[in-house]
PDB file of N, CA and C in Angstrom:
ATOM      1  N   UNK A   1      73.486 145.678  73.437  1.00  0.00           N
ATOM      2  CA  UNK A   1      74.577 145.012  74.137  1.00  0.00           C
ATOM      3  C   UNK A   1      74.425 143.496  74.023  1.00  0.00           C
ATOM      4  N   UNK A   2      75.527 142.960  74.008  1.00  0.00           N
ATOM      5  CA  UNK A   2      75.559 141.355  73.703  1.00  0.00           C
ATOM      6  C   UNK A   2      75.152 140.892  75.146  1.00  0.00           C
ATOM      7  N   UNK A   3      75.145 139.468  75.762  1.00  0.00           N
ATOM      8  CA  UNK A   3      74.914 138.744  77.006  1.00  0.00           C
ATOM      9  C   UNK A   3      76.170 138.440  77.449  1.00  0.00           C
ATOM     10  N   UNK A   4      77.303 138.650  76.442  1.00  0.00           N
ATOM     11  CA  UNK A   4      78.708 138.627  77.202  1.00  0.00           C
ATOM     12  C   UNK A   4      79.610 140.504  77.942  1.00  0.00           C
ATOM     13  N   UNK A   5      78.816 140.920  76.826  1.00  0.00           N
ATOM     14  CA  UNK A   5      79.298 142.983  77.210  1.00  0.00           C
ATOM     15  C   UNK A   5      78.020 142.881  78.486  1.00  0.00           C
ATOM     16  N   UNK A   6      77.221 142.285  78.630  1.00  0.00           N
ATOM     17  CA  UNK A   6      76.482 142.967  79.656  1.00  0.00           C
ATOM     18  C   UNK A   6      76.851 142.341  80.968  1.00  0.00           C
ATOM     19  N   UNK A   7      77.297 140.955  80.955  1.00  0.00           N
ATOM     20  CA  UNK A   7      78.322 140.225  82.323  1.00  0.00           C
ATOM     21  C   UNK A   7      79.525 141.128  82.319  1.00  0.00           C
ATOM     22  N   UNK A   8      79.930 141.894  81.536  1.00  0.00           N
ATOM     23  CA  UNK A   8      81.273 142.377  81.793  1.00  0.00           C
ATOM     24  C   UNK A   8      81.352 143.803  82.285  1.00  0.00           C
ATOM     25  N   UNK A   9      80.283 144.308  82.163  1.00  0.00           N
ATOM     26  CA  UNK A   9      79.636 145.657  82.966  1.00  0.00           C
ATOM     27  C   UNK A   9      79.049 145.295  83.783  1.00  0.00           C
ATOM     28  N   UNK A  10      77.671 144.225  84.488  1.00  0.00           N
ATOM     29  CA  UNK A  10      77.346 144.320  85.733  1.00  0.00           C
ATOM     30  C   UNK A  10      78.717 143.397  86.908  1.00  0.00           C
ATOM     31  N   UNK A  11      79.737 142.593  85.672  1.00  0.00           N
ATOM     32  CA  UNK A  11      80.989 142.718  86.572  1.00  0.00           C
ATOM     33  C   UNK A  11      81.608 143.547  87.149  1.00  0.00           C
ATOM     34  N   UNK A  12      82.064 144.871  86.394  1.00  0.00           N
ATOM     35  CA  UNK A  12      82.718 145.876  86.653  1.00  0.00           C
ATOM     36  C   UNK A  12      82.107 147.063  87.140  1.00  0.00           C
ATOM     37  N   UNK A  13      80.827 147.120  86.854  1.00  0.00           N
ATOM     38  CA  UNK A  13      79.963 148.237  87.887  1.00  0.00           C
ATOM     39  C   UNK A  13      79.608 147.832  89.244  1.00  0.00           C
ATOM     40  N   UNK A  14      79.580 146.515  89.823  1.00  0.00           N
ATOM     41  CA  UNK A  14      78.875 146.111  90.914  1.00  0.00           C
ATOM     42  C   UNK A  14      79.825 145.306  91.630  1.00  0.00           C
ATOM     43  N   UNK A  15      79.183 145.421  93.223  1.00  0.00           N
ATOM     44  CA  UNK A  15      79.833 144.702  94.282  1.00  0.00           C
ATOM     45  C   UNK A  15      80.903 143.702  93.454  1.00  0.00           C
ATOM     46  N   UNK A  16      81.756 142.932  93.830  1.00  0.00           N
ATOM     47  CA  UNK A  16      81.876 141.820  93.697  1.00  0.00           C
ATOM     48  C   UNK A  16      81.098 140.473  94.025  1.00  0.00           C
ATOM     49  N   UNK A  17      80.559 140.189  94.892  1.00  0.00           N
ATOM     50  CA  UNK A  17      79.672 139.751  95.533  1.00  0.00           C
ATOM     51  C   UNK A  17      78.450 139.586  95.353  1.00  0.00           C
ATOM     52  N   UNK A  18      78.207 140.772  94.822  1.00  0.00           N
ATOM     53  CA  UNK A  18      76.481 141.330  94.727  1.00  0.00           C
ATOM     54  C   UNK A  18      76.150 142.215  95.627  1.00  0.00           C
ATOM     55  N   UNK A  19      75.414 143.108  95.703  1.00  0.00           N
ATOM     56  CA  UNK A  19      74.893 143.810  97.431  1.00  0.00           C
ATOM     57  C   UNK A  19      73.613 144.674  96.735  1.00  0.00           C
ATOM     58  N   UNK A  20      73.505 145.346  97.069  1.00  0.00           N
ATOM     59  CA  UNK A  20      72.078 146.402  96.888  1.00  0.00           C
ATOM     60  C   UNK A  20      72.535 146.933  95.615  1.00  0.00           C
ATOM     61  N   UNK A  21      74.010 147.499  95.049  1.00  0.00           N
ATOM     62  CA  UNK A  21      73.899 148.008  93.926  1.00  0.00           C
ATOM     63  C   UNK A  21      73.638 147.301  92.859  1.00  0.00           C
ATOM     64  N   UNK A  22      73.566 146.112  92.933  1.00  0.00           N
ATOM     65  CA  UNK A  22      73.536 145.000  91.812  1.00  0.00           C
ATOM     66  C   UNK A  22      71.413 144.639  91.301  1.00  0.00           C
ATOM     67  N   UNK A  23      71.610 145.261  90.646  1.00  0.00           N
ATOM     68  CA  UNK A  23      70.099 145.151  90.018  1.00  0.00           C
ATOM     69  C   UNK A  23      69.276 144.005  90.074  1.00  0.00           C
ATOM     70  N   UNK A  24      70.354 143.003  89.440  1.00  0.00           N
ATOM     71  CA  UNK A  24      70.083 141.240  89.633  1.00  0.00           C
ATOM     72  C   UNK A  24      70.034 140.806  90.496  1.00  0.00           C
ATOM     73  N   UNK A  25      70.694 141.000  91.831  1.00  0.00           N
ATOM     74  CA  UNK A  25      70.761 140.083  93.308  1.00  0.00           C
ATOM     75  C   UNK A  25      69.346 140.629  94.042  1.00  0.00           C
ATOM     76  N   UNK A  26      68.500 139.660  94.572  1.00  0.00           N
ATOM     77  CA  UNK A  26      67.602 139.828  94.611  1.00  0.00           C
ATOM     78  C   UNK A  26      67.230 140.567  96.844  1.00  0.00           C
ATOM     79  N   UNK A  27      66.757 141.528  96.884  1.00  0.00           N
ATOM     80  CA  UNK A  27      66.597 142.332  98.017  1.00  0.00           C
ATOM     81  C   UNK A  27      65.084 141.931  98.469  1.00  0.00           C
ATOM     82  N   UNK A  28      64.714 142.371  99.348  1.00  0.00           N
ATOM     83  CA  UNK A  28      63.189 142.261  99.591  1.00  0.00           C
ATOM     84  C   UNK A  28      63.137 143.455 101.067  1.00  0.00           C
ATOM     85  N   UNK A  29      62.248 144.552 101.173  1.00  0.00           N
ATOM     86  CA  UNK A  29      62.645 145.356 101.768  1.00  0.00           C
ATOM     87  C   UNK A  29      64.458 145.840 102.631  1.00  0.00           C
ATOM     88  N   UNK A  30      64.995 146.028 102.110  1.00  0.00           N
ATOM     89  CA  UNK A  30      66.390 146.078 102.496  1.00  0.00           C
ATOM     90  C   UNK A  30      67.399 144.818 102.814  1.00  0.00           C
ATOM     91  N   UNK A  31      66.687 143.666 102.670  1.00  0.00           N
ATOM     92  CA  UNK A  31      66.765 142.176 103.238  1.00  0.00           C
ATOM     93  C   UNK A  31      67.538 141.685 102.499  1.00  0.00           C
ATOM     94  N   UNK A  32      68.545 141.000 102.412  1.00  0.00           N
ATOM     95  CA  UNK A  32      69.078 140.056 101.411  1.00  0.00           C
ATOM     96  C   UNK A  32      68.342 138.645 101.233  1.00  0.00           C
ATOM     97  N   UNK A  33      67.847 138.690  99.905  1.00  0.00           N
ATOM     98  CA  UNK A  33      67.280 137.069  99.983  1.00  0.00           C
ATOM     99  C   UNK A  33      68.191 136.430  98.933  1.00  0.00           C
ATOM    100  N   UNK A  34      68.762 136.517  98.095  1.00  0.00           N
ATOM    101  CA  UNK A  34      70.163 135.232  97.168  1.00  0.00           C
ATOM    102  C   UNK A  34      70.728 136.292  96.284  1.00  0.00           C
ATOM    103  N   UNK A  35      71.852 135.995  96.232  1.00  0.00           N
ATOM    104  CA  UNK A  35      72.570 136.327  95.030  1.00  0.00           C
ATOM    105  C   UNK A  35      72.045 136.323  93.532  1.00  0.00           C
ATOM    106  N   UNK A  36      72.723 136.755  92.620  1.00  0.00           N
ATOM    107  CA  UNK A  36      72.035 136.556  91.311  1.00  0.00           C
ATOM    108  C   UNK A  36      72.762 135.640  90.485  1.00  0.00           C
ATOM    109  N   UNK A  37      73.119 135.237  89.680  1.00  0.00           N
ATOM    110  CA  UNK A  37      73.713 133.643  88.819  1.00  0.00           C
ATOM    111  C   UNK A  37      75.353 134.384  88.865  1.00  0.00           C
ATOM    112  N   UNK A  38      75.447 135.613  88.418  1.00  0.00           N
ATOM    113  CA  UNK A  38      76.404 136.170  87.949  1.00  0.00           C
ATOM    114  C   UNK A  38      77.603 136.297  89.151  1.00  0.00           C
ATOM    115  N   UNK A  39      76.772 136.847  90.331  1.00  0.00           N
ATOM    116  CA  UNK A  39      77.646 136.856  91.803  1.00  0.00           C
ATOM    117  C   UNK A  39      77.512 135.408  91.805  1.00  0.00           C
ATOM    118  N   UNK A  40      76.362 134.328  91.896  1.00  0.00           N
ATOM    119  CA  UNK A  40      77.353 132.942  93.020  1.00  0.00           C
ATOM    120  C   UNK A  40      78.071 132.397  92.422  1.00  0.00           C
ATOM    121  N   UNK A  41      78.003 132.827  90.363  1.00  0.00           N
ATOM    122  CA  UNK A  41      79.332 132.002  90.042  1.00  0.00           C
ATOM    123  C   UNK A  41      81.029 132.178  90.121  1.00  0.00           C
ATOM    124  N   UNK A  42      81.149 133.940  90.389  1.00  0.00           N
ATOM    125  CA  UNK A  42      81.899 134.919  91.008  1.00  0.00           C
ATOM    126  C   UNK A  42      82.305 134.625  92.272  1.00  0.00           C
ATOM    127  N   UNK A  43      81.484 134.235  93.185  1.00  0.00           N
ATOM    128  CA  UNK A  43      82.223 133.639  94.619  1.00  0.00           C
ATOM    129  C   UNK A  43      82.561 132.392  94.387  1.00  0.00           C
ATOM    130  N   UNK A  44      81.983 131.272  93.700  1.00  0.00           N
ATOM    131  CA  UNK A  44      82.774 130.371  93.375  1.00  0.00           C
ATOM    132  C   UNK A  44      83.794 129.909  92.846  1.00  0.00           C
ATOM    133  N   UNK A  45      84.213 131.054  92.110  1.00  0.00           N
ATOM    134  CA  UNK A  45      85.087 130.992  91.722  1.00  0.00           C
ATOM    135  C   UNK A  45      86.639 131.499  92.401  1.00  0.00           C
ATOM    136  N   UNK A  46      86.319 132.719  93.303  1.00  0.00           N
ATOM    137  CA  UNK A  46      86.969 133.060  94.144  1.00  0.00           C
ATOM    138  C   UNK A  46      86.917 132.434  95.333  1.00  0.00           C
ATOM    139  N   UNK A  47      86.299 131.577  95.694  1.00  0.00           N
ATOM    140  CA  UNK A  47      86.539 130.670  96.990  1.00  0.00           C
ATOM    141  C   UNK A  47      87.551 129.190  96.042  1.00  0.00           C
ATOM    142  N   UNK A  48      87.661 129.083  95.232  1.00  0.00           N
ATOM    143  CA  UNK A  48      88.478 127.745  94.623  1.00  0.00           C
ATOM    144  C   UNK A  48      89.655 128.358  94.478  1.00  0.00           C
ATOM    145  N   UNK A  49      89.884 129.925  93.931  1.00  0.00           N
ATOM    146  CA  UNK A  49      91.115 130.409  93.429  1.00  0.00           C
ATOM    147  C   UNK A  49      91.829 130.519  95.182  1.00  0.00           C
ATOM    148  N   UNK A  50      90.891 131.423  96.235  1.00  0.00           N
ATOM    149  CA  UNK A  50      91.508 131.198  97.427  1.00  0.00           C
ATOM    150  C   UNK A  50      91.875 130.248  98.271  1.00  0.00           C
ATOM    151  N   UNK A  51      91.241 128.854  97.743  1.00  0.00           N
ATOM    152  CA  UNK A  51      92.063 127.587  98.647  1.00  0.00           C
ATOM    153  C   UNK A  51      93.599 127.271  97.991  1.00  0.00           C
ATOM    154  N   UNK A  52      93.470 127.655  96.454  1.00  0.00           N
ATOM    155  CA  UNK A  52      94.406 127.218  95.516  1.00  0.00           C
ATOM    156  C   UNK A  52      95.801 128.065  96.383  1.00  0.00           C
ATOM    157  N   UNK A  53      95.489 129.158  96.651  1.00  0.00           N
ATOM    158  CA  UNK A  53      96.277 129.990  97.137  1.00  0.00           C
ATOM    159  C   UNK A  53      96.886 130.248  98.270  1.00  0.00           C
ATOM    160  N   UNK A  54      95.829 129.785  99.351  1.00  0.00           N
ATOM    161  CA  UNK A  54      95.967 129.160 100.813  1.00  0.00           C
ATOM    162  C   UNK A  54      97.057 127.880 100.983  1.00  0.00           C
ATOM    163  N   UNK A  55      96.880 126.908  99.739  1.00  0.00           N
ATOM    164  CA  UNK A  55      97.417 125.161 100.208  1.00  0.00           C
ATOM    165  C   UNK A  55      98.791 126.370  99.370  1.00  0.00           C
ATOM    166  N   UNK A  56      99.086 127.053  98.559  1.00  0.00           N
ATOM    167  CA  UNK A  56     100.303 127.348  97.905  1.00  0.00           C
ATOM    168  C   UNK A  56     101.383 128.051  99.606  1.00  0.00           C
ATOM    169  N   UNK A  57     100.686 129.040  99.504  1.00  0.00           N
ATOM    170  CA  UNK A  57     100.919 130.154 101.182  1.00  0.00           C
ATOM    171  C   UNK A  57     101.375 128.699 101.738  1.00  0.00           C
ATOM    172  N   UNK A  58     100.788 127.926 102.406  1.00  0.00           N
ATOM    173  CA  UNK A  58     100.991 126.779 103.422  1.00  0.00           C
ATOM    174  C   UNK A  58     102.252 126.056 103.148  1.00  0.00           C
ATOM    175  N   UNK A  59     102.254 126.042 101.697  1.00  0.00           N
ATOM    176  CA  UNK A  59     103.611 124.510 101.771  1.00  0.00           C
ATOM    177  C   UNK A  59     104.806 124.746 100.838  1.00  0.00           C
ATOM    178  N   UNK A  60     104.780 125.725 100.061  1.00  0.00           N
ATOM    179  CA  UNK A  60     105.699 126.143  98.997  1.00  0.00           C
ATOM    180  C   UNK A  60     106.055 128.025  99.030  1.00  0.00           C
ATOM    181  N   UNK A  61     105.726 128.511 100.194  1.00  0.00           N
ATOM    182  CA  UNK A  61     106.607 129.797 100.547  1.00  0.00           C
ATOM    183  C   UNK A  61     107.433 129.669 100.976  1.00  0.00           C
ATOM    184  N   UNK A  62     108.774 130.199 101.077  1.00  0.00           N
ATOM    185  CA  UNK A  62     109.960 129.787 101.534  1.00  0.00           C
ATOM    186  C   UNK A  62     110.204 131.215 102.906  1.00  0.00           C
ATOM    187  N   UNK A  63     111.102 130.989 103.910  1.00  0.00           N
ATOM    188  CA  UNK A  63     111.124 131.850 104.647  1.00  0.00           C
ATOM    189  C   UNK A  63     111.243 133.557 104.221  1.00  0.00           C
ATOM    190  N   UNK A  64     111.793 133.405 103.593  1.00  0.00           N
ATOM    191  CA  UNK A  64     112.004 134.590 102.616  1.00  0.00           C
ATOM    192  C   UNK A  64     110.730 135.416 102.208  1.00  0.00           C
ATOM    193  N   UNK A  65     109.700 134.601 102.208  1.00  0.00           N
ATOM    194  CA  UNK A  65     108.561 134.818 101.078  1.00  0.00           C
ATOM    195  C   UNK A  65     108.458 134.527  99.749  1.00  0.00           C
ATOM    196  N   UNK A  66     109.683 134.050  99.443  1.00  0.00           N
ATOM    197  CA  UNK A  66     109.584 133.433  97.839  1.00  0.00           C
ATOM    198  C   UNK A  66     108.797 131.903  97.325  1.00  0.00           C
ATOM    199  N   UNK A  67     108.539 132.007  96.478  1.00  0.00           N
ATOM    200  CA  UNK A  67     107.789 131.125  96.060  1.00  0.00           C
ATOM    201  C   UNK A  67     108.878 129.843  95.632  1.00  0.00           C
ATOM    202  N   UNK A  68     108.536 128.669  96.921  1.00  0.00           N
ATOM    203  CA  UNK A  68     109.816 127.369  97.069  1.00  0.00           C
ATOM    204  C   UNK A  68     109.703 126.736  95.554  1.00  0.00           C
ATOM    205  N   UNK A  69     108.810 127.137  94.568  1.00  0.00           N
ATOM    206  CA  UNK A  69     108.431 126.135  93.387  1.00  0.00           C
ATOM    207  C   UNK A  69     109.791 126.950  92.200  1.00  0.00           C
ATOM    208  N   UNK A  70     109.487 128.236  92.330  1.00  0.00           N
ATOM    209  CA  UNK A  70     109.534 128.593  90.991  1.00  0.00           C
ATOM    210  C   UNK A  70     110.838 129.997  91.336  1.00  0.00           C
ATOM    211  N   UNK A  71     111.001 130.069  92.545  1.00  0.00           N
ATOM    212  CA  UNK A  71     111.940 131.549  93.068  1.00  0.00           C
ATOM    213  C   UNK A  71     111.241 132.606  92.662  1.00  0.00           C
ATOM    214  N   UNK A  72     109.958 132.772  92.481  1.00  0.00           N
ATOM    215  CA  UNK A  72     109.344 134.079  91.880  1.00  0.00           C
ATOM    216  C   UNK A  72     109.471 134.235  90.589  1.00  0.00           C
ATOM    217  N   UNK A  73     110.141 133.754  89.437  1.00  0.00           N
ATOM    218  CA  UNK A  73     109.879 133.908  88.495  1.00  0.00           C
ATOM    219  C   UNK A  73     108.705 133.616  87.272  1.00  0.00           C
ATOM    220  N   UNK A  74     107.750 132.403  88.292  1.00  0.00           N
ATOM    221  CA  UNK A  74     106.213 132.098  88.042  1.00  0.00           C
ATOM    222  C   UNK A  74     106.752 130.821  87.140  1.00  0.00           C
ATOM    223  N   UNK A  75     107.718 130.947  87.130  1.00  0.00           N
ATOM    224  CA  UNK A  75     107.950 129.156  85.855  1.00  0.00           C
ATOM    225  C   UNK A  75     108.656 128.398  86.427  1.00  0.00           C
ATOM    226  N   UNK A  76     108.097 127.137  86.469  1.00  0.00           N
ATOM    227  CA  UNK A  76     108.552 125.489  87.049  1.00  0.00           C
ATOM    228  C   UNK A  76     109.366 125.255  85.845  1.00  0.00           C
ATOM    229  N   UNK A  77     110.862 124.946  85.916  1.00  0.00           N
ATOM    230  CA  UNK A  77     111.507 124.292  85.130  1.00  0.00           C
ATOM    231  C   UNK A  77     111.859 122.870  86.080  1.00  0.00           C
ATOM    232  N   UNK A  78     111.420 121.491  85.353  1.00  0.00           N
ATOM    233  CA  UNK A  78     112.109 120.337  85.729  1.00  0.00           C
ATOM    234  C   UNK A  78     112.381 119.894  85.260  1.00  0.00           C
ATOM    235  N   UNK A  79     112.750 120.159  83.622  1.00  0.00           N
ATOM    236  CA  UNK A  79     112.920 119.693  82.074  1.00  0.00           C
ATOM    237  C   UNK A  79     114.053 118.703  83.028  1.00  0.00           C
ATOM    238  N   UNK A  80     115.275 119.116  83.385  1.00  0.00           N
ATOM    239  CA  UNK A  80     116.587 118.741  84.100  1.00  0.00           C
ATOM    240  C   UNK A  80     116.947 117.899  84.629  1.00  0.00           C
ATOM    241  N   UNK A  81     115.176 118.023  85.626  1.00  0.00           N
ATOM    242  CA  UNK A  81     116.152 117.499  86.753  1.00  0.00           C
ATOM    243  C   UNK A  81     114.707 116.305  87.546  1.00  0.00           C
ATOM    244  N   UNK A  82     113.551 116.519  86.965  1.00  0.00           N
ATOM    245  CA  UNK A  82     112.820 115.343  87.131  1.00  0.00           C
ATOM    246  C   UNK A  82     112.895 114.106  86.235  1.00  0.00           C
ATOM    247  N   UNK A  83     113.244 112.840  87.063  1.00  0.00           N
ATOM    248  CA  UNK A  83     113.032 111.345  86.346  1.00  0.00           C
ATOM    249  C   UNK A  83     112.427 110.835  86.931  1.00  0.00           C
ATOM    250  N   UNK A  84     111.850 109.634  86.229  1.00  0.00           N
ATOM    251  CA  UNK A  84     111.116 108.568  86.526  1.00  0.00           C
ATOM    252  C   UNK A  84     111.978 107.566  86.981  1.00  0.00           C
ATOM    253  N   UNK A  85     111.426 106.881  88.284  1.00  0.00           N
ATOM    254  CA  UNK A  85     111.989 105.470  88.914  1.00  0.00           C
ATOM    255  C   UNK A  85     113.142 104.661  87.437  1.00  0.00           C
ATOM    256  N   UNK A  86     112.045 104.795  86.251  1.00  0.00           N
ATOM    257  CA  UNK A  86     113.107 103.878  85.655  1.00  0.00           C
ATOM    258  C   UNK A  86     114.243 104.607  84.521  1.00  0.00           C
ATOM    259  N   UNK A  87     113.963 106.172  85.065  1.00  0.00           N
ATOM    260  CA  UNK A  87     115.247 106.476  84.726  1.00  0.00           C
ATOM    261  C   UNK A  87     114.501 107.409  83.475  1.00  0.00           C
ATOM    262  N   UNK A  88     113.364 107.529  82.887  1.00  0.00           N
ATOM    263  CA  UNK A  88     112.978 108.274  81.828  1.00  0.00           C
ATOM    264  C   UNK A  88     113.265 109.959  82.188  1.00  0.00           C
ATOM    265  N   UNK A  89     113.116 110.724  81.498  1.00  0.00           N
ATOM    266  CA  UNK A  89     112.767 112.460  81.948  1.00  0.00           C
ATOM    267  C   UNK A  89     111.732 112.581  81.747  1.00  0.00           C
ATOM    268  N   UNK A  90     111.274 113.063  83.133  1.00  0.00           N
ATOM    269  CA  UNK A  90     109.483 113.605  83.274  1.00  0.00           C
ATOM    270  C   UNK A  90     109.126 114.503  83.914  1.00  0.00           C
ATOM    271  N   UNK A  91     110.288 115.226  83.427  1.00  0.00           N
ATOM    272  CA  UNK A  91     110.071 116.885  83.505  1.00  0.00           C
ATOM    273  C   UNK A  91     108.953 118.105  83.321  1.00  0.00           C
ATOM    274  N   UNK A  92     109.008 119.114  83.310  1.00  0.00           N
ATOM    275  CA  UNK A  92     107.784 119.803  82.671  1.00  0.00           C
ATOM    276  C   UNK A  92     108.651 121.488  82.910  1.00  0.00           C
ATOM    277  N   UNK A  93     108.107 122.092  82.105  1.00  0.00           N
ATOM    278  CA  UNK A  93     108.150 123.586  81.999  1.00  0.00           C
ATOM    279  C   UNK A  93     106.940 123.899  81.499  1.00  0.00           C
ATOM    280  N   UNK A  94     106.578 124.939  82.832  1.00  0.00           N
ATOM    281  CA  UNK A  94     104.874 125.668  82.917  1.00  0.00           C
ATOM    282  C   UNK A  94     104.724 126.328  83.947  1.00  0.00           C
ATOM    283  N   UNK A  95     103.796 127.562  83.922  1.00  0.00           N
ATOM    284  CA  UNK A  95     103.627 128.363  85.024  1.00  0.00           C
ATOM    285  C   UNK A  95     103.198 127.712  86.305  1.00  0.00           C
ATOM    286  N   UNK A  96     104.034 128.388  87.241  1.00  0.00           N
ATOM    287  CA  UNK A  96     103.784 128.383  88.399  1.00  0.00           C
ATOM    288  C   UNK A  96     102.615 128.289  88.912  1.00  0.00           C
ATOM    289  N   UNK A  97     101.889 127.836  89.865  1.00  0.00           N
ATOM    290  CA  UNK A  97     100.657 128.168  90.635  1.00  0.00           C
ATOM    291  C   UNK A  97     100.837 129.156  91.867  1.00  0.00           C
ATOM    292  N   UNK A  98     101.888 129.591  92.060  1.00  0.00           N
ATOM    293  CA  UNK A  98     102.184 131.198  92.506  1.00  0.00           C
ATOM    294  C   UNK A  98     101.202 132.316  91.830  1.00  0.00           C
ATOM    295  N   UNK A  99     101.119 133.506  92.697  1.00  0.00           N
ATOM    296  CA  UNK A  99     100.647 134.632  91.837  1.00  0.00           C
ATOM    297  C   UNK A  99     101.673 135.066  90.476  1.00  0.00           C
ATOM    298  N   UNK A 100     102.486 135.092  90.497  1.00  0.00           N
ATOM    299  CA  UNK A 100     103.439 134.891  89.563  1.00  0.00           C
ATOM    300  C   UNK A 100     103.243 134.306  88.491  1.00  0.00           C
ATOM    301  N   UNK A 101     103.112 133.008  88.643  1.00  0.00           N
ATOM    302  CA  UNK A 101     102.804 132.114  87.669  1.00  0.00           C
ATOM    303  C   UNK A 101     101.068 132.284  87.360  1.00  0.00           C
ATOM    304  N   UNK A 102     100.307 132.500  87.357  1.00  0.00           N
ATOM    305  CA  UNK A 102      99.257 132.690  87.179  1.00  0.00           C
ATOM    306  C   UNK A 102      98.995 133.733  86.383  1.00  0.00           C
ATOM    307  N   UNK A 103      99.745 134.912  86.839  1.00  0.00           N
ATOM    308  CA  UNK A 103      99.877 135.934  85.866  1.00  0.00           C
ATOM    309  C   UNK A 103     100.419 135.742  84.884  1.00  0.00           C
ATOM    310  N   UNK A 104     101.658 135.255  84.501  1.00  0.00           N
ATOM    311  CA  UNK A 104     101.638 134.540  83.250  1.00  0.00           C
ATOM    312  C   UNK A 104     100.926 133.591  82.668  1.00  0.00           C
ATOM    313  N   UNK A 105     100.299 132.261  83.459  1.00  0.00           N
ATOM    314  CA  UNK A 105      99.266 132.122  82.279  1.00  0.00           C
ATOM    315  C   UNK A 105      98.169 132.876  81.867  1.00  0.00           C
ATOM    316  N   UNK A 106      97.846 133.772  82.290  1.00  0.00           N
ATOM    317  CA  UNK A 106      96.832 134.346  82.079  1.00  0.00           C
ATOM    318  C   UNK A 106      97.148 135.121  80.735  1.00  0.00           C
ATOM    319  N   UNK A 107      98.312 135.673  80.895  1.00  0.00           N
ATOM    320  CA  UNK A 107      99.266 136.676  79.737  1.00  0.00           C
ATOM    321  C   UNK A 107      98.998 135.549  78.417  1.00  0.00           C
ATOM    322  N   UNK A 108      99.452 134.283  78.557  1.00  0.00           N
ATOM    323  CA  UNK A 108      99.640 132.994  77.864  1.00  0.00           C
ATOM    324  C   UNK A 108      98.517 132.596  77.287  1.00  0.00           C
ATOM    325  N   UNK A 109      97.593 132.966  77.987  1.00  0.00           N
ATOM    326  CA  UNK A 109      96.239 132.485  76.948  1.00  0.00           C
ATOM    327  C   UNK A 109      96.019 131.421  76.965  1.00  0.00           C
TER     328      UNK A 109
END
């Protein structure tokens, strides 16, 4: 097995987190003493994706539940309708930071 097939099985066989099933996270009679490299870079990463997602929830859901950026379709079009003070277009078309939009970049590569 390569060092990338074997992160991608003790990804998909184990806690998310890490816990007792995880071979690597280190126990000491039933005790938790640290995570292993693979879990704290895994919660770090999911504690950045969940603020990303929290400040989105907070200021750009609309009563509805729709996403105020993009209407759920995951894409910011402002090609249109953003200018600059002196009048330039400084627009953009790109995924959303919605779940929506995320799922498409992800699709996007």
């Amino acid at each position: 097995m390569s060092a990338e097939s074997d992160i991608l099985f003790l990804r998909d066989k184990y806690f998310r987190f890490g816990g007792k099933a995880c071979p690597a996270c280190l126990y000491e009679n039933g005790k938790f003493i640290r995570l292993c490299k693979l879990h704290e870079e895994l919660r770090e990463v999911h504690a950045e994706l969940k603020a990303a997602e929290d400040l989105w929830m907070k200021y750009t859901v609309g009563p509805m539940g729709l996403c105020g950026l993009c209407g759920n379709t995951g894409m910011v079009d402002t090609t249109k309708s953003a200018v600059s003070p002196r009048g330039e277009p400084s627009g953009i078309k790109a995924p959303c930071i919605c779940p929506n939009g995320q799922t498409l970049r992800e699709h996007q590569g």
